[in-house]
C-alpha atoms as a PDB file:
ATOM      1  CA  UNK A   1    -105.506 -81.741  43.965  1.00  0.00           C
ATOM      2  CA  UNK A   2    -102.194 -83.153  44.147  1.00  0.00           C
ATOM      3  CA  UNK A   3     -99.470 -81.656  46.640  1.00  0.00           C
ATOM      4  CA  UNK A   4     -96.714 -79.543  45.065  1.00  0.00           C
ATOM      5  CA  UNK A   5     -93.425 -79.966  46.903  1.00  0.00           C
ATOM      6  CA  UNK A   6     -91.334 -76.521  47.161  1.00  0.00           C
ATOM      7  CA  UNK A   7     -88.194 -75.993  44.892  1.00  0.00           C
ATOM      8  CA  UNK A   8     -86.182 -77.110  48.083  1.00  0.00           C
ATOM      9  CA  UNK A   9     -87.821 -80.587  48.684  1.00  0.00           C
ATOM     10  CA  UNK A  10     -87.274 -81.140  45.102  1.00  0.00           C
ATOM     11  CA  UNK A  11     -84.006 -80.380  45.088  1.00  0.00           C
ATOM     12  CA  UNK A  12     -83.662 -82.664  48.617  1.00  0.00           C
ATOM     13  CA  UNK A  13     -85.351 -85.757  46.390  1.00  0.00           C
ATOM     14  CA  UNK A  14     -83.006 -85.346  43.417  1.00  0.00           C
ATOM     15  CA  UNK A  15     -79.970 -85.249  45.585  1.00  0.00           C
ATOM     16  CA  UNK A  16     -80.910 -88.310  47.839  1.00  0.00           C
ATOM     17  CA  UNK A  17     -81.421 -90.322  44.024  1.00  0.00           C
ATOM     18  CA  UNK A  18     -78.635 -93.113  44.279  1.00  0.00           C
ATOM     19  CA  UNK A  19     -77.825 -92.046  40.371  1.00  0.00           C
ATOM     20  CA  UNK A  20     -77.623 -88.516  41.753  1.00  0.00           C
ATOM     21  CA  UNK A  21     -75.266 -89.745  44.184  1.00  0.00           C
ATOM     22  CA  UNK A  22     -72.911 -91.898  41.774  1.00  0.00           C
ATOM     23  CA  UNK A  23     -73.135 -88.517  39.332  1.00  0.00           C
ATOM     24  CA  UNK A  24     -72.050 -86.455  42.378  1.00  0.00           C
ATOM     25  CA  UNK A  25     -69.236 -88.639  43.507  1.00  0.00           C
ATOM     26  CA  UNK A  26     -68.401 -88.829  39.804  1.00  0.00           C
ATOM     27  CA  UNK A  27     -67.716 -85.205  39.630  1.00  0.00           C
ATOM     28  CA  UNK A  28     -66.100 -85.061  42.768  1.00  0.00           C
ATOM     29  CA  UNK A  29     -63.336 -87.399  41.419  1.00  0.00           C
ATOM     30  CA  UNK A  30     -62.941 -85.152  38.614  1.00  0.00           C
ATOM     31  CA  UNK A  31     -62.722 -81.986  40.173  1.00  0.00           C
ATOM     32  CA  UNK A  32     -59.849 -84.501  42.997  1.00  0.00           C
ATOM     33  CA  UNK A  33     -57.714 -84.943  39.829  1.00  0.00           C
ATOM     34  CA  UNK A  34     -54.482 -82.583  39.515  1.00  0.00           C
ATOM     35  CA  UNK A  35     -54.661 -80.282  36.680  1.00  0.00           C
ATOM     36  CA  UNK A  36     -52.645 -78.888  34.317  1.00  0.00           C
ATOM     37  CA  UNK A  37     -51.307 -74.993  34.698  1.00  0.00           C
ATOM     38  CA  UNK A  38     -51.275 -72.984  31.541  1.00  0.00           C
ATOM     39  CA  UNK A  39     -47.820 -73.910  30.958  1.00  0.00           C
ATOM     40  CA  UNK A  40     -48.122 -77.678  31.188  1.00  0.00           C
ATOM     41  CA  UNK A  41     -51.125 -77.007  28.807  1.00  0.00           C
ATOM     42  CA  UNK A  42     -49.328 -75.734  26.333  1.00  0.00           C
ATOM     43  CA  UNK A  43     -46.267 -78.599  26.791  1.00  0.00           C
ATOM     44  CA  UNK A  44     -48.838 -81.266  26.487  1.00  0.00           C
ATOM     45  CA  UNK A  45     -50.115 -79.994  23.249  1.00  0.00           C
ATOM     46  CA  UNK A  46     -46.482 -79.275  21.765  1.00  0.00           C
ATOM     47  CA  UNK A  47     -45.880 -82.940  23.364  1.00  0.00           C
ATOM     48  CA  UNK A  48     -49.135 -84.551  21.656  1.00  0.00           C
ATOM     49  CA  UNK A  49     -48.627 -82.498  18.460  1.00  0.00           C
ATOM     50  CA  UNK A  50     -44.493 -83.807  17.894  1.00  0.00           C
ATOM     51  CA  UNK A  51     -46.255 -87.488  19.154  1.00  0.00           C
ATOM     52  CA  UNK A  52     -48.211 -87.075  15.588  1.00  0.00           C
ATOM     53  CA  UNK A  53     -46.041 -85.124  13.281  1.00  0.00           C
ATOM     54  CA  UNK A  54     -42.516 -85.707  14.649  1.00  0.00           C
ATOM     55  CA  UNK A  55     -40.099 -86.869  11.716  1.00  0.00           C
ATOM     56  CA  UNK A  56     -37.800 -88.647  13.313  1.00  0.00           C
ATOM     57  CA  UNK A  57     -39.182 -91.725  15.960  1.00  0.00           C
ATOM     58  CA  UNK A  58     -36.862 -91.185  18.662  1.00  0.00           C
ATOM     59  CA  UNK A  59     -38.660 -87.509  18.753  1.00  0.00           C
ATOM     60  CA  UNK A  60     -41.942 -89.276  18.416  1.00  0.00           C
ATOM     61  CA  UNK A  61     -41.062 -92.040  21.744  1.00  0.00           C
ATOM     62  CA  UNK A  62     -39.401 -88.966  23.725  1.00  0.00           C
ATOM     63  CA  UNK A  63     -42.969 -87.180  23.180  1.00  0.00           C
ATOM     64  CA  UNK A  64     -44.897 -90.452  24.689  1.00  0.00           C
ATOM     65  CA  UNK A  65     -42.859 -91.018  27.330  1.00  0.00           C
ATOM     66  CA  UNK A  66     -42.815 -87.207  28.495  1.00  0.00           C
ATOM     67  CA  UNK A  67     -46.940 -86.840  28.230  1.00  0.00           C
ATOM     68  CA  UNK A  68     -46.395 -90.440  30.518  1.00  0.00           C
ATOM     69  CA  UNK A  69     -44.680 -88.552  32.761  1.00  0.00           C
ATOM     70  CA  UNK A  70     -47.488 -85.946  32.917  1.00  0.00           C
ATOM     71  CA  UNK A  71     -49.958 -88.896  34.605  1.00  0.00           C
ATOM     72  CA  UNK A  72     -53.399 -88.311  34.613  1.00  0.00           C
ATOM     73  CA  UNK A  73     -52.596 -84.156  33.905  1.00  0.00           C
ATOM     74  CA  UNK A  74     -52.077 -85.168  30.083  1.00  0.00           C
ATOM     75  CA  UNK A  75     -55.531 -86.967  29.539  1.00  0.00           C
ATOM     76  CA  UNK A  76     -56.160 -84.115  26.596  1.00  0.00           C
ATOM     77  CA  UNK A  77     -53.263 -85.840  24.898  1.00  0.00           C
ATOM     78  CA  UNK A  78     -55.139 -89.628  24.792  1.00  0.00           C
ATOM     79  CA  UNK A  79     -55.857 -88.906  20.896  1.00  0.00           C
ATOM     80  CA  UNK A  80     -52.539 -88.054  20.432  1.00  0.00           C
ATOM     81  CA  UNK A  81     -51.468 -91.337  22.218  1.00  0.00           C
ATOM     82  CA  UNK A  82     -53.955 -94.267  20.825  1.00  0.00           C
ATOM     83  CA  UNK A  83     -53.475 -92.940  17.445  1.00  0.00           C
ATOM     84  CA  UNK A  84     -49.351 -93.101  17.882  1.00  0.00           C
ATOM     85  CA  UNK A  85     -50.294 -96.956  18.963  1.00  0.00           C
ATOM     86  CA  UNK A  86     -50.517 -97.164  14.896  1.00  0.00           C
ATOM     87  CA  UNK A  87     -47.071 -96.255  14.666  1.00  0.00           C
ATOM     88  CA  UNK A  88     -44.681 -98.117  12.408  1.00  0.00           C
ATOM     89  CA  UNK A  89     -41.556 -97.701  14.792  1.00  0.00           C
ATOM     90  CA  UNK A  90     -42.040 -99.924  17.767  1.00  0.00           C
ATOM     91  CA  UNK A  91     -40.446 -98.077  20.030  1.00  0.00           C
ATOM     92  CA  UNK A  92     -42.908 -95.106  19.822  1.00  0.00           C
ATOM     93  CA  UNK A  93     -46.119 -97.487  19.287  1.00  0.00           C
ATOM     94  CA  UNK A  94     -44.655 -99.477  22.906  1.00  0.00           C
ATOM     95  CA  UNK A  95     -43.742 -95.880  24.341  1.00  0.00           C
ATOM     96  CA  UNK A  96     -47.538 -94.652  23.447  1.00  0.00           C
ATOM     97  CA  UNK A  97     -48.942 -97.899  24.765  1.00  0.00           C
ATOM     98  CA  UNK A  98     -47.095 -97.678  28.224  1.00  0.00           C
ATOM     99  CA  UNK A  99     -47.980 -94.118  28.389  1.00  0.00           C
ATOM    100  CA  UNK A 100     -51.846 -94.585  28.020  1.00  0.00           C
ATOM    101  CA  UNK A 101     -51.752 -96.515  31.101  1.00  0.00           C
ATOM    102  CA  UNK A 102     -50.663 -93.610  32.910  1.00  0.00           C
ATOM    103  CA  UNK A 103     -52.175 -90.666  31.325  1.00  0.00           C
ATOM    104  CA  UNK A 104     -55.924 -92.240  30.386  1.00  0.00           C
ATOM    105  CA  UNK A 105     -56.935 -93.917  33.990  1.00  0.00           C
ATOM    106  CA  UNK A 106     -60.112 -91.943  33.656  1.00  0.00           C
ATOM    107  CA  UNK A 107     -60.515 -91.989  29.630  1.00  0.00           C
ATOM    108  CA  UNK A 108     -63.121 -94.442  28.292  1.00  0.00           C
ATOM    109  CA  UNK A 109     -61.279 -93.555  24.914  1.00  0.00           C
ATOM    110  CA  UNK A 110     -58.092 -94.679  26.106  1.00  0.00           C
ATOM    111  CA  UNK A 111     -59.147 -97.578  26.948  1.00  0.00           C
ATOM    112  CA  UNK A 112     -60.865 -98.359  23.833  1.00  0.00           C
ATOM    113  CA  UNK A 113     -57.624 -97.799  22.344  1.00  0.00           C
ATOM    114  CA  UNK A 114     -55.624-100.251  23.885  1.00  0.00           C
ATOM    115  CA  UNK A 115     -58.210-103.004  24.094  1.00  0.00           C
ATOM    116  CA  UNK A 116     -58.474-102.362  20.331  1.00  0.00           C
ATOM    117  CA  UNK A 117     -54.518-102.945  19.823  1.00  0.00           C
ATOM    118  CA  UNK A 118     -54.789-106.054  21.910  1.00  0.00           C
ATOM    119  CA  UNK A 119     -57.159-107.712  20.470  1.00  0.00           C
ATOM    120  CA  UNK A 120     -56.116-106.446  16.643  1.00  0.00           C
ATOM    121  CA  UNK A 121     -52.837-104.745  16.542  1.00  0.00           C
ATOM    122  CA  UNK A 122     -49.609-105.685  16.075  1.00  0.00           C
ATOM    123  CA  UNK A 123     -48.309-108.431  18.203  1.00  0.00           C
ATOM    124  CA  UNK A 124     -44.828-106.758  19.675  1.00  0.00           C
ATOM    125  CA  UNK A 125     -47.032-104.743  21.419  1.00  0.00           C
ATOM    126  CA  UNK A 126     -49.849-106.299  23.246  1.00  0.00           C
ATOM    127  CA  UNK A 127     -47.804-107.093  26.134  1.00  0.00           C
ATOM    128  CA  UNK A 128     -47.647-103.499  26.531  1.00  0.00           C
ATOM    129  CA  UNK A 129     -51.227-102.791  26.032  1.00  0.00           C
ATOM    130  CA  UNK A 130     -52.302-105.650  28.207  1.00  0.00           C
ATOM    131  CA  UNK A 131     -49.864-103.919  31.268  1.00  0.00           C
ATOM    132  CA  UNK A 132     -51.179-100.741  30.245  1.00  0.00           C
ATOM    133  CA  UNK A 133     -54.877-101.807  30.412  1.00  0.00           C
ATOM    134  CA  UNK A 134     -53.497-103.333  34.241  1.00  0.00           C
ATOM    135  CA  UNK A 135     -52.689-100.015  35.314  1.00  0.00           C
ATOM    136  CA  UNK A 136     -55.522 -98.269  34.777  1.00  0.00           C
ATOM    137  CA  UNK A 137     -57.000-100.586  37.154  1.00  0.00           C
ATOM    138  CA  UNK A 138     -61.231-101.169  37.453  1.00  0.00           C
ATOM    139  CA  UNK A 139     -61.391 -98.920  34.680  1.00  0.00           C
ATOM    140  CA  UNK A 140     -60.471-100.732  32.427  1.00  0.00           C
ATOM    141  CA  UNK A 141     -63.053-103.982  33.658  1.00  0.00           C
ATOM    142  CA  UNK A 142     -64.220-104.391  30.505  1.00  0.00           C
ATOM    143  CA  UNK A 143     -60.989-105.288  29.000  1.00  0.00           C
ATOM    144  CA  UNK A 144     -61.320-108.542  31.290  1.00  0.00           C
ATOM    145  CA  UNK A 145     -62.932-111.114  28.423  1.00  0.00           C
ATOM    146  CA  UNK A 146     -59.646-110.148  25.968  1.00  0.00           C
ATOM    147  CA  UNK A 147     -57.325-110.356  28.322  1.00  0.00           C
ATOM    148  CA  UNK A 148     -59.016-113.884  29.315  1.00  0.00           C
ATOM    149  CA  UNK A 149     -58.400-114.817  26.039  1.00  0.00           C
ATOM    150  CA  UNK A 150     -54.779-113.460  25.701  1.00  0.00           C
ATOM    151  CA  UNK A 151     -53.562-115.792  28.470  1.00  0.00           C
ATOM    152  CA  UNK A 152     -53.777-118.594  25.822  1.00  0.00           C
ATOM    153  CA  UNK A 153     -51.226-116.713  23.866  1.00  0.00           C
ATOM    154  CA  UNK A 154     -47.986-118.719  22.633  1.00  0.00           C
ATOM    155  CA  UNK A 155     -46.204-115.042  23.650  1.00  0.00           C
ATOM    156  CA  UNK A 156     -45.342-115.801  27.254  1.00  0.00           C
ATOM    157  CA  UNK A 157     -45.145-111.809  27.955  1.00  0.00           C
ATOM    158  CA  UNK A 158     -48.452-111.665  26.572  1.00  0.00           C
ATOM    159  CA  UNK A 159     -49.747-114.116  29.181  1.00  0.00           C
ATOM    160  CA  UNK A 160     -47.872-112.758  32.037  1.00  0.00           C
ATOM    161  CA  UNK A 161     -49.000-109.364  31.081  1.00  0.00           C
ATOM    162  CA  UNK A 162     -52.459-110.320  30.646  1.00  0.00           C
ATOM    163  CA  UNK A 163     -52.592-112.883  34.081  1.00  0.00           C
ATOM    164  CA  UNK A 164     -50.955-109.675  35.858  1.00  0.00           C
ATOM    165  CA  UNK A 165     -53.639-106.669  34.116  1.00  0.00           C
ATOM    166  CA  UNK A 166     -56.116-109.353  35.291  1.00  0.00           C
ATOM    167  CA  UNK A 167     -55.789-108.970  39.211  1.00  0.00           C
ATOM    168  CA  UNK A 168     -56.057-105.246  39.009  1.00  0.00           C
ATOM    169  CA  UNK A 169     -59.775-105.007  37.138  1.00  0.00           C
ATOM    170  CA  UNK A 170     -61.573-105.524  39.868  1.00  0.00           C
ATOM    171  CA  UNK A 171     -64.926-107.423  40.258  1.00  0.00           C
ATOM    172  CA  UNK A 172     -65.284-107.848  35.951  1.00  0.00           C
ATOM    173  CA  UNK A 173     -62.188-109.843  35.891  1.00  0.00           C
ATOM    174  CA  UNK A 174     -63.372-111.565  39.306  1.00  0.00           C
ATOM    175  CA  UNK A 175     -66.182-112.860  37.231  1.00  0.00           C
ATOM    176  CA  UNK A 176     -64.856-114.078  34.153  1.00  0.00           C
ATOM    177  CA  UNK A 177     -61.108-114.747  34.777  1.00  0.00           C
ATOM    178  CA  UNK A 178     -60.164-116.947  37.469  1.00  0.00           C
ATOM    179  CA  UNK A 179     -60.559-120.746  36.019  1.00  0.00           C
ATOM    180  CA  UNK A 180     -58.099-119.253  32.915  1.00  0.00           C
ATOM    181  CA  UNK A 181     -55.852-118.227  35.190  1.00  0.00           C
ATOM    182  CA  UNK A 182     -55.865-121.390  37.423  1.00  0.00           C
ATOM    183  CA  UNK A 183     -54.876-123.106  34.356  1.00  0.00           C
ATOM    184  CA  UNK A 184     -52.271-120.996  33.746  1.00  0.00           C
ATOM    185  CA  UNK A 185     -50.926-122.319  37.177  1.00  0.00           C
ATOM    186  CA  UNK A 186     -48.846-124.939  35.016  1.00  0.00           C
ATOM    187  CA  UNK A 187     -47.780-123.249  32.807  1.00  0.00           C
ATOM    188  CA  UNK A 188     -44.343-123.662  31.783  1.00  0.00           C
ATOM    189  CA  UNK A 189     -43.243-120.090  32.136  1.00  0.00           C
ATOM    190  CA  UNK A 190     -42.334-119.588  35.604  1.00  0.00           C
ATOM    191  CA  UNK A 191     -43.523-115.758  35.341  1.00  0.00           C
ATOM    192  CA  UNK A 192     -46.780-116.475  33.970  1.00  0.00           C
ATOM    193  CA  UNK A 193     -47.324-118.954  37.153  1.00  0.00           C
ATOM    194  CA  UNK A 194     -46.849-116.225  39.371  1.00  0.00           C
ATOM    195  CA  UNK A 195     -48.405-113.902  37.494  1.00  0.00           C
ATOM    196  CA  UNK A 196     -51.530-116.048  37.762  1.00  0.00           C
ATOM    197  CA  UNK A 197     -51.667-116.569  41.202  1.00  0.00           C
ATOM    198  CA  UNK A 198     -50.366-113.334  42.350  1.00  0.00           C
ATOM    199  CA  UNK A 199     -53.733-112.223  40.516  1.00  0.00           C
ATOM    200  CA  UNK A 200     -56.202-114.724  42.006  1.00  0.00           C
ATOM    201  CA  UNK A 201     -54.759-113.774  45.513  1.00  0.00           C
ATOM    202  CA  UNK A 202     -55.583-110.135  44.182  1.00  0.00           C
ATOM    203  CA  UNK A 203     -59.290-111.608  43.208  1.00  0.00           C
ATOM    204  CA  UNK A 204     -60.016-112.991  46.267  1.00  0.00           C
ATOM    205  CA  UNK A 205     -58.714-116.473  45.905  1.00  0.00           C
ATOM    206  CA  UNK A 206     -57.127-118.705  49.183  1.00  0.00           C
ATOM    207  CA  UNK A 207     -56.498-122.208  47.713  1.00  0.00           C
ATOM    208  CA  UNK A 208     -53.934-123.939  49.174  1.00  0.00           C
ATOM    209  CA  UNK A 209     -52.304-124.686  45.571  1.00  0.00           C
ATOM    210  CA  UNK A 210     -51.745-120.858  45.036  1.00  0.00           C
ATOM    211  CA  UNK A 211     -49.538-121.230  48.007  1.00  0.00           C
ATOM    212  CA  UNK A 212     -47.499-124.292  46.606  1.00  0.00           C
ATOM    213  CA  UNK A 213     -47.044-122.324  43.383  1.00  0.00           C
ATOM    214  CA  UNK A 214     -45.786-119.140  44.967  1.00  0.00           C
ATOM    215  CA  UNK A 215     -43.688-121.301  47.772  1.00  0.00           C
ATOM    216  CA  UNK A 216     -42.185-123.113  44.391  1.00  0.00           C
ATOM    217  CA  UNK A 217     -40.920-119.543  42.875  1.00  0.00           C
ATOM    218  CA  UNK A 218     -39.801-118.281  45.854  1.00  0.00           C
ATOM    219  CA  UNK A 219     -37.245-120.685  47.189  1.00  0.00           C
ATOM    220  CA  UNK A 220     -33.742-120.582  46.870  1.00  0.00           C
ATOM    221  CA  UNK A 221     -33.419-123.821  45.288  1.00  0.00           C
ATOM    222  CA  UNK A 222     -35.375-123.178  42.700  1.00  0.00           C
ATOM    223  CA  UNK A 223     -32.744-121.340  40.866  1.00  0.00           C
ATOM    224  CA  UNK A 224     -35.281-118.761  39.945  1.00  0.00           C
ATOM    225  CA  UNK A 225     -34.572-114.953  38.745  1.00  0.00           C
ATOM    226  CA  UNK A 226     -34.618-112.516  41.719  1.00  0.00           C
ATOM    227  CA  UNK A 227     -37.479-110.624  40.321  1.00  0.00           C
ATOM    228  CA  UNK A 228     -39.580-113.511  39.909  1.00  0.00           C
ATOM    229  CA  UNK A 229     -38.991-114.723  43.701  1.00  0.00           C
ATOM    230  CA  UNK A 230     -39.546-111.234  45.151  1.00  0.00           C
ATOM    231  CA  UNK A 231     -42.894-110.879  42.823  1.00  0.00           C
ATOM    232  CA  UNK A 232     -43.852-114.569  44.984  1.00  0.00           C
ATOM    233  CA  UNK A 233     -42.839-113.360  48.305  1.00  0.00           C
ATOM    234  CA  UNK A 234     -44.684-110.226  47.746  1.00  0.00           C
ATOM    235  CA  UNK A 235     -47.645-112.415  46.570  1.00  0.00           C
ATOM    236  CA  UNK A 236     -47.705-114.556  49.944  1.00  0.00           C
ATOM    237  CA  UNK A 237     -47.952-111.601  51.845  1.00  0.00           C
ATOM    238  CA  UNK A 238     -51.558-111.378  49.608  1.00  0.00           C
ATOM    239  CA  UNK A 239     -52.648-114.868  51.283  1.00  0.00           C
ATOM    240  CA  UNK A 240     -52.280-113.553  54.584  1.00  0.00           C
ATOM    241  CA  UNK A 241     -53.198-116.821  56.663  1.00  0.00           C
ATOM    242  CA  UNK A 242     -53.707-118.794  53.724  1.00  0.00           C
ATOM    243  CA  UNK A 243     -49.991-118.826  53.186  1.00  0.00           C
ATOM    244  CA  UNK A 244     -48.632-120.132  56.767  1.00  0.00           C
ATOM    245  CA  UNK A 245     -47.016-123.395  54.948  1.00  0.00           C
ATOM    246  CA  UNK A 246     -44.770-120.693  53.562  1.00  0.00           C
ATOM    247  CA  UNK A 247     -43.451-119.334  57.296  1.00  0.00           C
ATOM    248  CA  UNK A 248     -40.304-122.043  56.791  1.00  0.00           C
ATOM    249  CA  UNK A 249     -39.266-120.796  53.278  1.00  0.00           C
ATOM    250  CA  UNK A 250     -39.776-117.145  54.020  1.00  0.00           C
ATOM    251  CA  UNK A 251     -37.783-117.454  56.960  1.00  0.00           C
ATOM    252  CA  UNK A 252     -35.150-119.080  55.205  1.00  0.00           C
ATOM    253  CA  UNK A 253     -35.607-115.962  52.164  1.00  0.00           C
ATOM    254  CA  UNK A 254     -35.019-113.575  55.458  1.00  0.00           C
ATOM    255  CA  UNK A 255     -31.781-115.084  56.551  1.00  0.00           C
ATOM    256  CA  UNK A 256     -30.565-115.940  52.356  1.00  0.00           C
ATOM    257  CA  UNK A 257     -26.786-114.415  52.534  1.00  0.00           C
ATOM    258  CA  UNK A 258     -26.509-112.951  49.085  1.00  0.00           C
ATOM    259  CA  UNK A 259     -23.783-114.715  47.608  1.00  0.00           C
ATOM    260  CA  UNK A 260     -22.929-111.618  45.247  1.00  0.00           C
ATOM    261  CA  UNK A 261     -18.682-111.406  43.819  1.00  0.00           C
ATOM    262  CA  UNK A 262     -18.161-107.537  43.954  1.00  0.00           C
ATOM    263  CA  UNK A 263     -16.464-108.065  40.668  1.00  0.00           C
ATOM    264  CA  UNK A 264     -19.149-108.383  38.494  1.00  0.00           C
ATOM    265  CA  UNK A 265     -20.818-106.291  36.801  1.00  0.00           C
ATOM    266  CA  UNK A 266     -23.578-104.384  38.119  1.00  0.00           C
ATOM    267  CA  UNK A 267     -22.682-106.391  41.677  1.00  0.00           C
ATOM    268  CA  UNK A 268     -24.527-103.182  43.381  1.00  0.00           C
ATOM    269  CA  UNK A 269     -27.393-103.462  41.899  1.00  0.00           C
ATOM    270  CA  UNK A 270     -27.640-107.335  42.263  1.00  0.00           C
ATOM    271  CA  UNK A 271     -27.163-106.678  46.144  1.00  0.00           C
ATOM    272  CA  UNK A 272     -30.450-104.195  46.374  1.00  0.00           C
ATOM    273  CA  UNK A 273     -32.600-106.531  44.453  1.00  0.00           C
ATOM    274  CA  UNK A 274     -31.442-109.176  47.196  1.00  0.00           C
ATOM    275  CA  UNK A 275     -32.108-106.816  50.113  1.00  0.00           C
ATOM    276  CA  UNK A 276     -35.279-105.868  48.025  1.00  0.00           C
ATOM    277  CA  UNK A 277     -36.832-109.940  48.154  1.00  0.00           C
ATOM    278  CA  UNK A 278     -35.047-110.046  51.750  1.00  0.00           C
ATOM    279  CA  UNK A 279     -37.498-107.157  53.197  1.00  0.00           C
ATOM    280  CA  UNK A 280     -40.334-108.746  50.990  1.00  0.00           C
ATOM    281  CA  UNK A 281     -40.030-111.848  52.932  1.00  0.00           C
ATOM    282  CA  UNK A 282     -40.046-109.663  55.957  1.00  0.00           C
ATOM    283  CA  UNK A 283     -43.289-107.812  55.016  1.00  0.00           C
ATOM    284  CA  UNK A 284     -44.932-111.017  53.499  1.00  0.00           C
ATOM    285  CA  UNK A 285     -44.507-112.965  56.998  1.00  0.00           C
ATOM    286  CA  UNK A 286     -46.248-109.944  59.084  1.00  0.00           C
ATOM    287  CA  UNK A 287     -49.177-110.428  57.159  1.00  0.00           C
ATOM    288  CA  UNK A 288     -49.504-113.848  57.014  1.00  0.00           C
ATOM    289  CA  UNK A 289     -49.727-113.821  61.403  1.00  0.00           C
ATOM    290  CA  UNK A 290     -47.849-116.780  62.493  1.00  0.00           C
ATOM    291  CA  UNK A 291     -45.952-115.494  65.962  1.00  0.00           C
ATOM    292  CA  UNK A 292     -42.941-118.215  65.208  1.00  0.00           C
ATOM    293  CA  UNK A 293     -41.927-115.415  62.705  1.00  0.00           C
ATOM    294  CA  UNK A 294     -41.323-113.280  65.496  1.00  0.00           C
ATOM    295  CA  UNK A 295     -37.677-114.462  66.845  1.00  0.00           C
ATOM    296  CA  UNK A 296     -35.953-114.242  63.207  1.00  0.00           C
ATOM    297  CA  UNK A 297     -37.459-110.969  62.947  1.00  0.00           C
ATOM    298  CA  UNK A 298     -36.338-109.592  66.060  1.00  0.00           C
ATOM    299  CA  UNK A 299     -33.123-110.418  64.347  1.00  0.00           C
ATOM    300  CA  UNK A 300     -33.795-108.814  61.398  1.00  0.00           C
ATOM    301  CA  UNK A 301     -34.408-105.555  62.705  1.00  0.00           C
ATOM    302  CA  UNK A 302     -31.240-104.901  63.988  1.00  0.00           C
ATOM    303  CA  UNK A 303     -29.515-105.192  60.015  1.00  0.00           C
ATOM    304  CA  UNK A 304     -29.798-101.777  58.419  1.00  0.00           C
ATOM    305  CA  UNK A 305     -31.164-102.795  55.212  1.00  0.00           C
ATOM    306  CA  UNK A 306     -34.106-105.128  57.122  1.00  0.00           C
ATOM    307  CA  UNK A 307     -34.770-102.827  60.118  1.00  0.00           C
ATOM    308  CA  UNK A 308     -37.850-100.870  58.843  1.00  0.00           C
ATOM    309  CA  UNK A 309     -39.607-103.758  57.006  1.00  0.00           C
ATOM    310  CA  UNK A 310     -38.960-105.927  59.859  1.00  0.00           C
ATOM    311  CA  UNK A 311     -40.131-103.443  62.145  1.00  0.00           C
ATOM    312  CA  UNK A 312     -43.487-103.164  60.490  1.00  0.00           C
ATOM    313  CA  UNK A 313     -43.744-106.988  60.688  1.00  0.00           C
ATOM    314  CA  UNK A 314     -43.008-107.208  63.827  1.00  0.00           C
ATOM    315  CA  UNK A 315     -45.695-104.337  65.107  1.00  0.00           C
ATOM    316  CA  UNK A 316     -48.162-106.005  63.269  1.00  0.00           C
ATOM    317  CA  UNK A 317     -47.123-109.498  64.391  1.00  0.00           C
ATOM    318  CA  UNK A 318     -46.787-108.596  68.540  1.00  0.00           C
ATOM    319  CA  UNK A 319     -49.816-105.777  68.219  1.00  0.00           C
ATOM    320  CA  UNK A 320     -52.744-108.994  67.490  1.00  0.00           C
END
């Protein structure tokens, strides 16, 4: 006759299962997630009902972009959200989009609503599905083959979009994406280049030729827009060691006087997206190792707007 385990053992067995485990850890990220009080209840349902029924589309786009503000606390609202991707004003189809990629990180149904607009919706709005689908992060994996595809695009913010969503998806984009987006390492937009190699540095990948790309964008003589040379620096500091050809032009990024006449406009906030690539350099060269760094860093530290990220380059830099 056949040994009958007590109600404990069984219990023991069921809980040692590894799909008992996954289910457990599952739940446990759930019950992590913030939730809504009574009060935000009730403003996320006001918010997803004017979404849907709000006359006027400015309404509609304030009602998207509050529930976005909400994060993961408004995932009740996700109907509300993929159906207002449908809308006929763009602003509240792009404002629904954006906002999916902050409320539905954890909603299969989200998900299924932005892959749907990429891959069939209207086109002034993929590029914000496609960053949208990027946010949610490994979530979103299977969203990897479309995006693949949506790097051929002729919309250059569709491919940067896509080649940036890409290196955020984890290992299903790290199995189908990566010879797309080496091709994209020609490409003619200067954002999708970096793009693409900022998310095979993301996948894993050290070629050498990521760091020629990035080292291209980067440079001052390359006359390129200071949010496209901060995305490189930041994207060296991904090679670690596989980026040490780029200690010269980092160092040179570090030391880059900004050049900025106080007359024009916006001249402030010109300067902090110069001190912005400035301290990017900074961090980039503590993670890529190489001690020479050390002396121009030193140097660094004692300007106010370089002292912390120097700092933190240097501590990792002398600590090894």
């Amino acid at each position: 006759m056949p040994k009958i385990l007590p109600p404990l053992c069984l219990c023991l067995l069921v809980l040692a299962s590894p799909s008992a485990w996954a289910d457990r850890e599952k739940d446990k990220d759930k019950d992590d997630r913030p939730r809504p009080t009574a009060a935000e209840q009730k403003e996320i349902r006001d918010l997803a009902g004017r979404l849907g029924r709000g006359r006027h589309p400015a309404l509609r786009g304030q009602a998207a972009t509050a529930l976005a503000n909400y994060g993961v606390k408004a995932e009740a609202a996700v109907p509300a959200l993929v159906q207002a991707l449908k809308d006929a004003d763009l602003g509240v189809a792009s404002a629904s989009a954006a906002a999916l990629g902050k409320v539905g990180v954890h909603s299969a149904d989200a998900v299924k609503g932005l892959l749907e607009a990429l891959t069939r919706g209207r086109q002034d709005i993929k590029p914000t599905c496609a960053e949208a689908l990027g946010r949610i992060g490994p979530n979103a994996g299977g969203a990897a083959p479309a995006l693949v595809e949506a790097l051929g695009s002729d919309d250059f913010d569709l491919r940067r979009e896509a080649a940036t969503a890409l290196g955020f998806l984890g290992p299903r984009a790290e199995a189908v994406a990566p010879p797309r987006l080496k091709a994209r390492l020609t490409d003619d937009e200067p954002r999708v280049r970096v793009a693409a190699a900022t998310s095979l540095a993301r996948l894993g990948d050290r070629s050498p030729e990521l760091c020629d790309v990035l080292v291209g964008a980067v440079q001052k003589s390359a006359r390129m827009p200071v949010e496209v040379r901060h995305a490189a620096a930041e994207a060296l500091g991904l090679l670690g060691g596989a980026a040490r050809g780029a200690v010269p032009t980092l160092l040179a990024v570090l030391r880059e006087p900004a050049e900025i006449n106080p007359a024009l406009p916006y001249a402030e906030q010109r300067q902090a997206q110069h001190d912005d690539l400035r301290r990017a350099a900074a961090v980039a060269l503590g993670r890529i190792g190489d001690k020479e760094a050390i002396p121009a860093l030193r140097a660094a530290a004692e300007t106010d707007v370089l002292r912390e990220a120097a700092g933190d380059a240097l501590a990792r830099l002398e600590g090894e």
